[in-house]
N, C-alpha and C. Protein backbone atom coordinates (compact mmCIF):
# COMPACT_ATOMS: atom_id res chain seq x y z
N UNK A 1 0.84 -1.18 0.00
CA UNK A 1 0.00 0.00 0.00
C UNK A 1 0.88 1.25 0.00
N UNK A 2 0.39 2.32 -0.56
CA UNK A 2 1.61 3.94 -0.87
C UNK A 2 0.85 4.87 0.06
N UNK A 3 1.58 5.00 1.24
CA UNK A 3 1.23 6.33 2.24
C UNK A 3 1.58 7.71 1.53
N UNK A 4 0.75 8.47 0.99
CA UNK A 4 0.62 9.58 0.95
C UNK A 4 1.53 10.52 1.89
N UNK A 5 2.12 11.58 1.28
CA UNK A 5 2.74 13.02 2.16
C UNK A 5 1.88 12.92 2.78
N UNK A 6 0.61 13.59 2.16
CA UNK A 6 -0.81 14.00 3.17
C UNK A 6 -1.05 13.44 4.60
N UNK A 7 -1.03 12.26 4.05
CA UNK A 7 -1.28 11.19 5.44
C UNK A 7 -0.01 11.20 6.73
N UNK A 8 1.05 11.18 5.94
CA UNK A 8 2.02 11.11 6.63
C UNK A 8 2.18 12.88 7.82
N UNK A 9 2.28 13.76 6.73
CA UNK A 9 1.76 14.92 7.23
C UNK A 9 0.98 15.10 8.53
N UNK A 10 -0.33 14.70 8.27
CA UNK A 10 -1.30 14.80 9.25
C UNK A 10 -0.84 13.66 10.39
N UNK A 11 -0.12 12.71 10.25
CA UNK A 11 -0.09 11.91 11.38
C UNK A 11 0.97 12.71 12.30
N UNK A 12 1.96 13.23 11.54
CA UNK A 12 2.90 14.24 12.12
C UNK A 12 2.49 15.33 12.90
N UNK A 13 1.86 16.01 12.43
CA UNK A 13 0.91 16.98 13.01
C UNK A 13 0.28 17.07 14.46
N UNK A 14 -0.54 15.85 14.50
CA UNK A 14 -1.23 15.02 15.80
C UNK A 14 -0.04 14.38 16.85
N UNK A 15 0.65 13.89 16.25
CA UNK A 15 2.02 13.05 17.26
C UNK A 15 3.18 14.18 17.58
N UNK A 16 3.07 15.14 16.37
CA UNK A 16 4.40 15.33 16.95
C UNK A 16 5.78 14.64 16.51
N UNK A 17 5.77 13.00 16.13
CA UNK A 17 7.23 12.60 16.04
C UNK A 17 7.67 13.04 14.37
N UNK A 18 8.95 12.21 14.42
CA UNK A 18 9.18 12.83 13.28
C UNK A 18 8.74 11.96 11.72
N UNK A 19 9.25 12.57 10.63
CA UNK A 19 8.39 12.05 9.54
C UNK A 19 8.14 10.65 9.39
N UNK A 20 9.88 10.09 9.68
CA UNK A 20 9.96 8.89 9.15
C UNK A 20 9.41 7.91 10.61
N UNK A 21 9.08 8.29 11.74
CA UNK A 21 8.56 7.19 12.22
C UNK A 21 6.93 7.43 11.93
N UNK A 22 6.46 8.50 11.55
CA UNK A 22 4.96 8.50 10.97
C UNK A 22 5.17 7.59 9.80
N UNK A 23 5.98 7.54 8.43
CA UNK A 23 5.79 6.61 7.73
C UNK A 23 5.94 5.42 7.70
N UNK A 24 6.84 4.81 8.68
CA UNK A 24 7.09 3.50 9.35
C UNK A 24 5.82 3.01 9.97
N UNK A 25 5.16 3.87 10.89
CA UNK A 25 3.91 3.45 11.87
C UNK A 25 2.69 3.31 10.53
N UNK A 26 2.59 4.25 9.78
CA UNK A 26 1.12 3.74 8.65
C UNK A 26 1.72 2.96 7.50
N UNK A 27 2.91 2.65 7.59
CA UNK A 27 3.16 1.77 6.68
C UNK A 27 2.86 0.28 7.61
N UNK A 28 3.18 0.01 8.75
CA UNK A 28 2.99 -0.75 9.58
C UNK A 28 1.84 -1.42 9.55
N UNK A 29 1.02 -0.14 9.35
CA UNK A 29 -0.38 0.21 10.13
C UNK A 29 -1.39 -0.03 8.83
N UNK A 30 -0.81 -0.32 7.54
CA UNK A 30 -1.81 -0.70 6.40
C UNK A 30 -2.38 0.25 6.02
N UNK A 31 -1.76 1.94 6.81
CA UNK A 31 -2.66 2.62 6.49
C UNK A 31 -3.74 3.41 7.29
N UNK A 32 -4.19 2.82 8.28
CA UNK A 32 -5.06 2.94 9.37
C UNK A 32 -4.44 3.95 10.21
N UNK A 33 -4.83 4.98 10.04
CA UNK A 33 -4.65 6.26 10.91
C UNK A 33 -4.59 6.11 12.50
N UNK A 34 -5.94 5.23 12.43
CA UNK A 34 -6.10 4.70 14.69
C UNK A 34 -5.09 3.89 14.51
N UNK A 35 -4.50 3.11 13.85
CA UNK A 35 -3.65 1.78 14.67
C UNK A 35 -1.72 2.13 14.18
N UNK A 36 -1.93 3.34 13.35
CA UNK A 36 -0.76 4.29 13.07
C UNK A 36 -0.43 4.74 14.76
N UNK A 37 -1.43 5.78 15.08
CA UNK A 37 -1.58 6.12 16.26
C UNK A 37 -1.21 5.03 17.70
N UNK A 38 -1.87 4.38 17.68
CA UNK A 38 -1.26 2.90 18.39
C UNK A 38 -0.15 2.47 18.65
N UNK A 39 0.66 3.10 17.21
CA UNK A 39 1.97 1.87 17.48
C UNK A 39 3.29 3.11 17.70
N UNK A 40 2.68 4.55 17.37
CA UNK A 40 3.50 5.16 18.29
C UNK A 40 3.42 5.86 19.22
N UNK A 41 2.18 5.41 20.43
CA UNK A 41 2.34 4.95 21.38
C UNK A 41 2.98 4.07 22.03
N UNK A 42 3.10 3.10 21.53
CA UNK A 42 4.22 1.93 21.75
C UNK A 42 5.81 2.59 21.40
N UNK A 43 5.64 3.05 20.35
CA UNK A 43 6.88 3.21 20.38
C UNK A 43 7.92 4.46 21.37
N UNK A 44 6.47 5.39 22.19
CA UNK A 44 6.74 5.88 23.07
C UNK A 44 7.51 5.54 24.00
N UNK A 45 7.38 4.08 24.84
CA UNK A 45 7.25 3.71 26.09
C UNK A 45 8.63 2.99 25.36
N UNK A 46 8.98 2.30 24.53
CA UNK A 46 9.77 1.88 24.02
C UNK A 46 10.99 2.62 24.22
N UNK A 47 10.90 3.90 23.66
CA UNK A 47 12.02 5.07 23.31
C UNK A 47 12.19 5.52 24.94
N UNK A 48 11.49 5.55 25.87
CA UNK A 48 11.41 6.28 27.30
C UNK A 48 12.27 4.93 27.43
N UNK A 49 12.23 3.47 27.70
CA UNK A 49 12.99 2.81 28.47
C UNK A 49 14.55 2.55 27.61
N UNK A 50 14.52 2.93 26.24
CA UNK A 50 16.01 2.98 26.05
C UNK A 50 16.64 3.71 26.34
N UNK A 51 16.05 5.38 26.80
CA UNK A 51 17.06 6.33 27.73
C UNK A 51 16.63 6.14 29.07
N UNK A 52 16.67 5.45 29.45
CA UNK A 52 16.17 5.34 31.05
C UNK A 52 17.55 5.42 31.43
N UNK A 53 18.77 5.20 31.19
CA UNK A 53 19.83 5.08 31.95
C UNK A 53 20.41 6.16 31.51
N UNK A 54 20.30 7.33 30.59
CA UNK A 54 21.19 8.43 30.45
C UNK A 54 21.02 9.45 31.37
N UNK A 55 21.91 10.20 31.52
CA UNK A 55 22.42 10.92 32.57
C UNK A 55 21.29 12.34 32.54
N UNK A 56 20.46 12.83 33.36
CA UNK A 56 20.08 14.34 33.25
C UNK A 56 20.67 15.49 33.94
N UNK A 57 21.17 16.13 33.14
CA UNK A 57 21.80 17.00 33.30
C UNK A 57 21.69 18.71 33.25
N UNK A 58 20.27 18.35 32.83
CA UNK A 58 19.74 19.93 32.67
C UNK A 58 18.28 19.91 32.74
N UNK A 59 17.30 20.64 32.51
CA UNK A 59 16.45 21.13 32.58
C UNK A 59 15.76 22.27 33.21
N UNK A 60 14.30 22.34 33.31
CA UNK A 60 14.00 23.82 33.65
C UNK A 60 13.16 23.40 35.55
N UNK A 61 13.26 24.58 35.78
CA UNK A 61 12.07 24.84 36.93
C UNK A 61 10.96 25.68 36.64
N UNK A 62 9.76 24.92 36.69
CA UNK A 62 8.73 25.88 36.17
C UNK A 62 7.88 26.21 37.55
N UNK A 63 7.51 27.20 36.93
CA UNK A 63 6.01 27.94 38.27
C UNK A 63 4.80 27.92 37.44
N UNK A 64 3.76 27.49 38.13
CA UNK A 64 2.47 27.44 37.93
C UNK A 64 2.02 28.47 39.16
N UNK A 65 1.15 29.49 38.98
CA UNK A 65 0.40 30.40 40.07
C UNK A 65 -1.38 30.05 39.58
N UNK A 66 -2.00 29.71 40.14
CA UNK A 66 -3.49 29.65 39.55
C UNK A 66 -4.15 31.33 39.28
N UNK A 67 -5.34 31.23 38.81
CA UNK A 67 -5.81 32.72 38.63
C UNK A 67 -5.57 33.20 39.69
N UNK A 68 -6.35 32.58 40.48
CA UNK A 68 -6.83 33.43 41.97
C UNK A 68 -5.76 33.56 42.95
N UNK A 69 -4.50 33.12 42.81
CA UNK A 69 -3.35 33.34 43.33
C UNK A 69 -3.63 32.70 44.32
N UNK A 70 -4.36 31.22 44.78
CA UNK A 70 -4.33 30.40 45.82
C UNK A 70 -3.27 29.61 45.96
N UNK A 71 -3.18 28.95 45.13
CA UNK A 71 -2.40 27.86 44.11
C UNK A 71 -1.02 28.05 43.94
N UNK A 72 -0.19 27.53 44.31
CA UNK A 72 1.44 27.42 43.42
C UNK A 72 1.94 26.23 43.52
N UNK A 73 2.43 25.94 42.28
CA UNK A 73 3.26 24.74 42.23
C UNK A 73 4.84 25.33 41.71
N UNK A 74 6.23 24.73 41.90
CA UNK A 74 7.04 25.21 41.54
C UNK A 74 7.28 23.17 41.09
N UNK A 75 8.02 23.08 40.05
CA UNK A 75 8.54 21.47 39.56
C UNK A 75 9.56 21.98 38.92
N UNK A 76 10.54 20.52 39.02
CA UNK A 76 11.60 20.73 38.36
C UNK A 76 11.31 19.23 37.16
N UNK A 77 11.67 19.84 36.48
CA UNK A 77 11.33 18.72 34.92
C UNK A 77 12.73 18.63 34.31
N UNK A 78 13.61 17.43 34.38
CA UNK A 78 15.07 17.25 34.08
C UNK A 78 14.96 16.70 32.76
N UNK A 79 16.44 16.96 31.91
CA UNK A 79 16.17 16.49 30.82
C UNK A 79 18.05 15.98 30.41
N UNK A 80 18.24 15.77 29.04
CA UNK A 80 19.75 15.54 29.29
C UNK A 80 20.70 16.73 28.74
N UNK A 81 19.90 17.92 28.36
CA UNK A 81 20.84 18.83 26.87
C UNK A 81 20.24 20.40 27.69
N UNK A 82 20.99 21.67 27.29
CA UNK A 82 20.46 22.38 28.11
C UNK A 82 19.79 23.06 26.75
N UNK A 83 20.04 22.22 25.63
CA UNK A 83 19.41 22.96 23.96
C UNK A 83 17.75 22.07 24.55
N UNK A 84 17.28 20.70 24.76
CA UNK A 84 15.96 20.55 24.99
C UNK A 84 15.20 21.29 26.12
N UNK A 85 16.42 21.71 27.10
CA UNK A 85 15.91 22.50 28.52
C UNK A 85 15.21 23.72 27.44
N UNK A 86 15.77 24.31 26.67
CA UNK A 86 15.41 25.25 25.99
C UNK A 86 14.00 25.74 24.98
N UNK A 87 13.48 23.93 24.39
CA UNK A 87 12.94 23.82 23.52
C UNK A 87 11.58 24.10 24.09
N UNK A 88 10.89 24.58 23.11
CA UNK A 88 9.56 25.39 23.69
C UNK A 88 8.55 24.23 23.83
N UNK A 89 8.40 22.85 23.44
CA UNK A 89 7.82 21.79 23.89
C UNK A 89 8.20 21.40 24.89
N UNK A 90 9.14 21.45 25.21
CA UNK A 90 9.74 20.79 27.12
C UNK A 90 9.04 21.83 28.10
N UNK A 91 9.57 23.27 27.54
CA UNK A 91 8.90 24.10 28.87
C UNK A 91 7.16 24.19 28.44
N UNK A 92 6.66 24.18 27.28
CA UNK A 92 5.21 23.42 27.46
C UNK A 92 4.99 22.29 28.38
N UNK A 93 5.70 21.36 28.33
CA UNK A 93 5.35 19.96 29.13
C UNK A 93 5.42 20.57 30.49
N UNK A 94 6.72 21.15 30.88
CA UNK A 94 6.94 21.33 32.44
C UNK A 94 5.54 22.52 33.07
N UNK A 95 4.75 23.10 32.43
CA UNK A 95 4.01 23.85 32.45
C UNK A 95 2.56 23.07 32.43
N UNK A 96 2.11 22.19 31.89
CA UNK A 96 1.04 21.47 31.80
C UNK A 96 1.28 20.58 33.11
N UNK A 97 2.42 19.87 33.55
CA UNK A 97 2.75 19.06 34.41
C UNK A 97 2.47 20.05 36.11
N UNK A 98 3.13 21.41 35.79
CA UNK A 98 2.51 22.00 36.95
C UNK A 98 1.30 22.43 36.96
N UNK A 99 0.70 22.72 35.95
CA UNK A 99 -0.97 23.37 36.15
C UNK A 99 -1.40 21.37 36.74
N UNK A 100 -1.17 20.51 36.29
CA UNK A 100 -2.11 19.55 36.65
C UNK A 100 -1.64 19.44 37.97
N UNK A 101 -0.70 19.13 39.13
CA UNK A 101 -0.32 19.10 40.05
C UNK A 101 -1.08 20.26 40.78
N UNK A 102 -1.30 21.39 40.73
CA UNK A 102 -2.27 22.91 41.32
C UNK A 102 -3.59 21.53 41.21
N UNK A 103 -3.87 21.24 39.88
CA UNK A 103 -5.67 20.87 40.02
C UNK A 103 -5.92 19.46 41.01
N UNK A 104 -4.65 18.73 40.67
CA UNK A 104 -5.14 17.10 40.93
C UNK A 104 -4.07 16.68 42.28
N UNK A 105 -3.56 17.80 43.50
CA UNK A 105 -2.51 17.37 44.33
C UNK A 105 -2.35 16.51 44.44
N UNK A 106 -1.04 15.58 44.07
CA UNK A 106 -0.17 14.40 43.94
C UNK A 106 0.30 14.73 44.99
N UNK A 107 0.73 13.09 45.92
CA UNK A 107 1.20 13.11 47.10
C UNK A 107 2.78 13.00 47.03
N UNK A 108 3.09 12.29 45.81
CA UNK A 108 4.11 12.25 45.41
C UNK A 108 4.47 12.06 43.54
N UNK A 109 5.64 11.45 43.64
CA UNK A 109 6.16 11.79 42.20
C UNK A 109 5.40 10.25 42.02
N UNK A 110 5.89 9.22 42.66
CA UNK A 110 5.32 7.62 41.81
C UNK A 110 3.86 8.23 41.61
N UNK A 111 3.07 8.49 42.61
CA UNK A 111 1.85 9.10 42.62
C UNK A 111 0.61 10.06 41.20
N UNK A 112 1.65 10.92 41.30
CA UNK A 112 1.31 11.91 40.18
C UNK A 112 1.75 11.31 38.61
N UNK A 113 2.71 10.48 38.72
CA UNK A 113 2.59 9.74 37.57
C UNK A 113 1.71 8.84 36.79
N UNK A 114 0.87 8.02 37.64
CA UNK A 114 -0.17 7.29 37.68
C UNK A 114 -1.04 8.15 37.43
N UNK A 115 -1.41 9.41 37.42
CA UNK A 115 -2.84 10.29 37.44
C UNK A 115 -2.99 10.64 36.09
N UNK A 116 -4.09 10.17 36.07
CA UNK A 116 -5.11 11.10 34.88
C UNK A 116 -4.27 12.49 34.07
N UNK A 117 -4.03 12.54 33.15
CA UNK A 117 -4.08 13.99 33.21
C UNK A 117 -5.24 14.79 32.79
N UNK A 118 -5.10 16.50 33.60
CA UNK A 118 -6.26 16.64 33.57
C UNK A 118 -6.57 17.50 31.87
N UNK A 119 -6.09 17.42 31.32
CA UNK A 119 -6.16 17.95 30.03
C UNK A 119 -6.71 16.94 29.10
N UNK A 120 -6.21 15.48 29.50
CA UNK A 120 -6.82 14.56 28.38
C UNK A 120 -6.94 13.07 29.51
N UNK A 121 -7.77 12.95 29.94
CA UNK A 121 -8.14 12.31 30.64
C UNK A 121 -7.75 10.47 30.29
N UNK A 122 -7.59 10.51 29.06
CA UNK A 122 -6.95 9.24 28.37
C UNK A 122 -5.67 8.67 28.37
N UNK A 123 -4.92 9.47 28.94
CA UNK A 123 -3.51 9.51 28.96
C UNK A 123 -3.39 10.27 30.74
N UNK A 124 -2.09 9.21 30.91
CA UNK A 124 -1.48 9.13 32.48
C UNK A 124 -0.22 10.53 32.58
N UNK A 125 -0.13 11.24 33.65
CA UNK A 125 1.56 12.23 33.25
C UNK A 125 2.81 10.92 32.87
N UNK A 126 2.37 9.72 32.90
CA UNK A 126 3.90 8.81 32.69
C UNK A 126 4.03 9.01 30.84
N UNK A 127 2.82 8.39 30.70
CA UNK A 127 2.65 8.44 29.02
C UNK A 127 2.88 9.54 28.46
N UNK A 128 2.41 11.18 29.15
CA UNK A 128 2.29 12.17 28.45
C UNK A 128 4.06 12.70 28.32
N UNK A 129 5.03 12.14 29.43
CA UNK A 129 5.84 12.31 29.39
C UNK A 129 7.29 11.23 28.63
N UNK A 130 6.40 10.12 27.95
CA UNK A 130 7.04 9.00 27.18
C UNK A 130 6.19 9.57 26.15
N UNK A 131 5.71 10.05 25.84
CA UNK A 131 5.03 10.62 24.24
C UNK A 131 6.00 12.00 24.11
N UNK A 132 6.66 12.62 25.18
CA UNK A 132 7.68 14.24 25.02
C UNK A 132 9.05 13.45 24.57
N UNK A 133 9.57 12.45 25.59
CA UNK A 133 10.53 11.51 25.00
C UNK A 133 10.83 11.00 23.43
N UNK A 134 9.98 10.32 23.33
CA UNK A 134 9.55 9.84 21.66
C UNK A 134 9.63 11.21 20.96
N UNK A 135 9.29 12.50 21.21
CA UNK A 135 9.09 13.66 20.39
C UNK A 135 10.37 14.11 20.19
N UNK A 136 11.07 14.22 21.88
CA UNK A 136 11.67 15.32 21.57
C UNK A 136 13.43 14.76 21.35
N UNK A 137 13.04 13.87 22.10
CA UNK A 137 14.27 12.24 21.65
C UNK A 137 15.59 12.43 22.97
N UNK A 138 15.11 12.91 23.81
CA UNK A 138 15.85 12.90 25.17
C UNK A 138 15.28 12.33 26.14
N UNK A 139 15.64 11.55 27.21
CA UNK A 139 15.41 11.01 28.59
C UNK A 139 14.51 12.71 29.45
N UNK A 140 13.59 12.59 29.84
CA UNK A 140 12.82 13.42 30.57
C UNK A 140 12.33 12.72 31.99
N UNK A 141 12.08 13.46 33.11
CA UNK A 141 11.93 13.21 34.20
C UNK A 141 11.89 14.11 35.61
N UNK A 142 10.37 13.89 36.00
CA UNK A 142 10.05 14.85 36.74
C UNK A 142 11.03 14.63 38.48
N UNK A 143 12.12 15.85 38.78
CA UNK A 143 12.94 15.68 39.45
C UNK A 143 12.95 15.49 41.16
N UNK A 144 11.56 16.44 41.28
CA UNK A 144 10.77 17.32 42.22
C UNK A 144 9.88 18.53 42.34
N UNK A 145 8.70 18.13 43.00
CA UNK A 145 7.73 19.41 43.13
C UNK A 145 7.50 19.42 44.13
N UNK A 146 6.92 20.92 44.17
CA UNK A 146 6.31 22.09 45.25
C UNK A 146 4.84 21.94 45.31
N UNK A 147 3.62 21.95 45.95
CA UNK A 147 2.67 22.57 45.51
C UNK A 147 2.78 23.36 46.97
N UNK A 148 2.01 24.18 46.73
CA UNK A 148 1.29 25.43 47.89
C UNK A 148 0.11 25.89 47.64
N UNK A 149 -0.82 26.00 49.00
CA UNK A 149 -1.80 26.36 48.70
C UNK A 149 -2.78 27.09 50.17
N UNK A 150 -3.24 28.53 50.11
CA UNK A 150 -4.09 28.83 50.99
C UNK A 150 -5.16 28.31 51.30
């Protein structure tokens, strides 16, 4: 079967990874956009445990304040390069990771990993952070957080 730019395109788009594992996954995939989707998910969790042993060496500290200024979370989100500390999808992630910690207080890190996130209820912060891995192609890992709250 011949995957289309188009297709390939749009699967890029939605994931995020890069071209050639979108054309690998719907070539895989027969084609099938949901089971494209599927397999790089898999290949998420895949890519997170082959850097599981590299070194982090950088990353950011982000602040979350809620509207009403009740709320603060401060997290540190580690990564291995201080060029991905940089990249505007990491400090997206470290930013979604603290707004959900303000909504859903995690008692801890094993904890908050297991949770829902609250943005897409289908996906865990472990996955959302083995789907930044797979993207962004560095070892990521939440180091330590703050929350506070009146």
């Amino acid at each position: 079967m011949e995957i289309s730019m188009e297709e390939i395109k749009s699967l890029r788009e939605e994931t995020g990874v890069s071209i050639m594992k979108c054309k690998k996954a719907l070539e895989e995939a027969n084609g099938d956009m949901d089971k494209a989707k599927e397999l790089i998910k898999d290949l998420s969790s895949k890519a997170a445990a082959k850097k599981a042993d590299r070194d982090l060496s950088s990353g950011v500290i982000q602040s979350y304040i809620h509207p009403n200024n009740t709320i603060g979370v401060l997290i540190n989100l580690a990564c291995e390069t201080d060029f991905v500390a940089k990249n505007e999808d990491f400090i997206n992630l470290a930013n979604d990771i603290a707004m959900h910690i303000a909504a859903m207080v995690p008692e801890s890190i094993e904890d908050l990993l297991d949770q829902a996130f609250v943005k897409d209820p289908e996906t865990t912060i472990s996955k959302l952070i083995e789907e930044a891995t797979l993207k962004i192609g560095e070892r990521i890992e939440i180091t330590e957080f703050t929350r506070y709250s009146i």
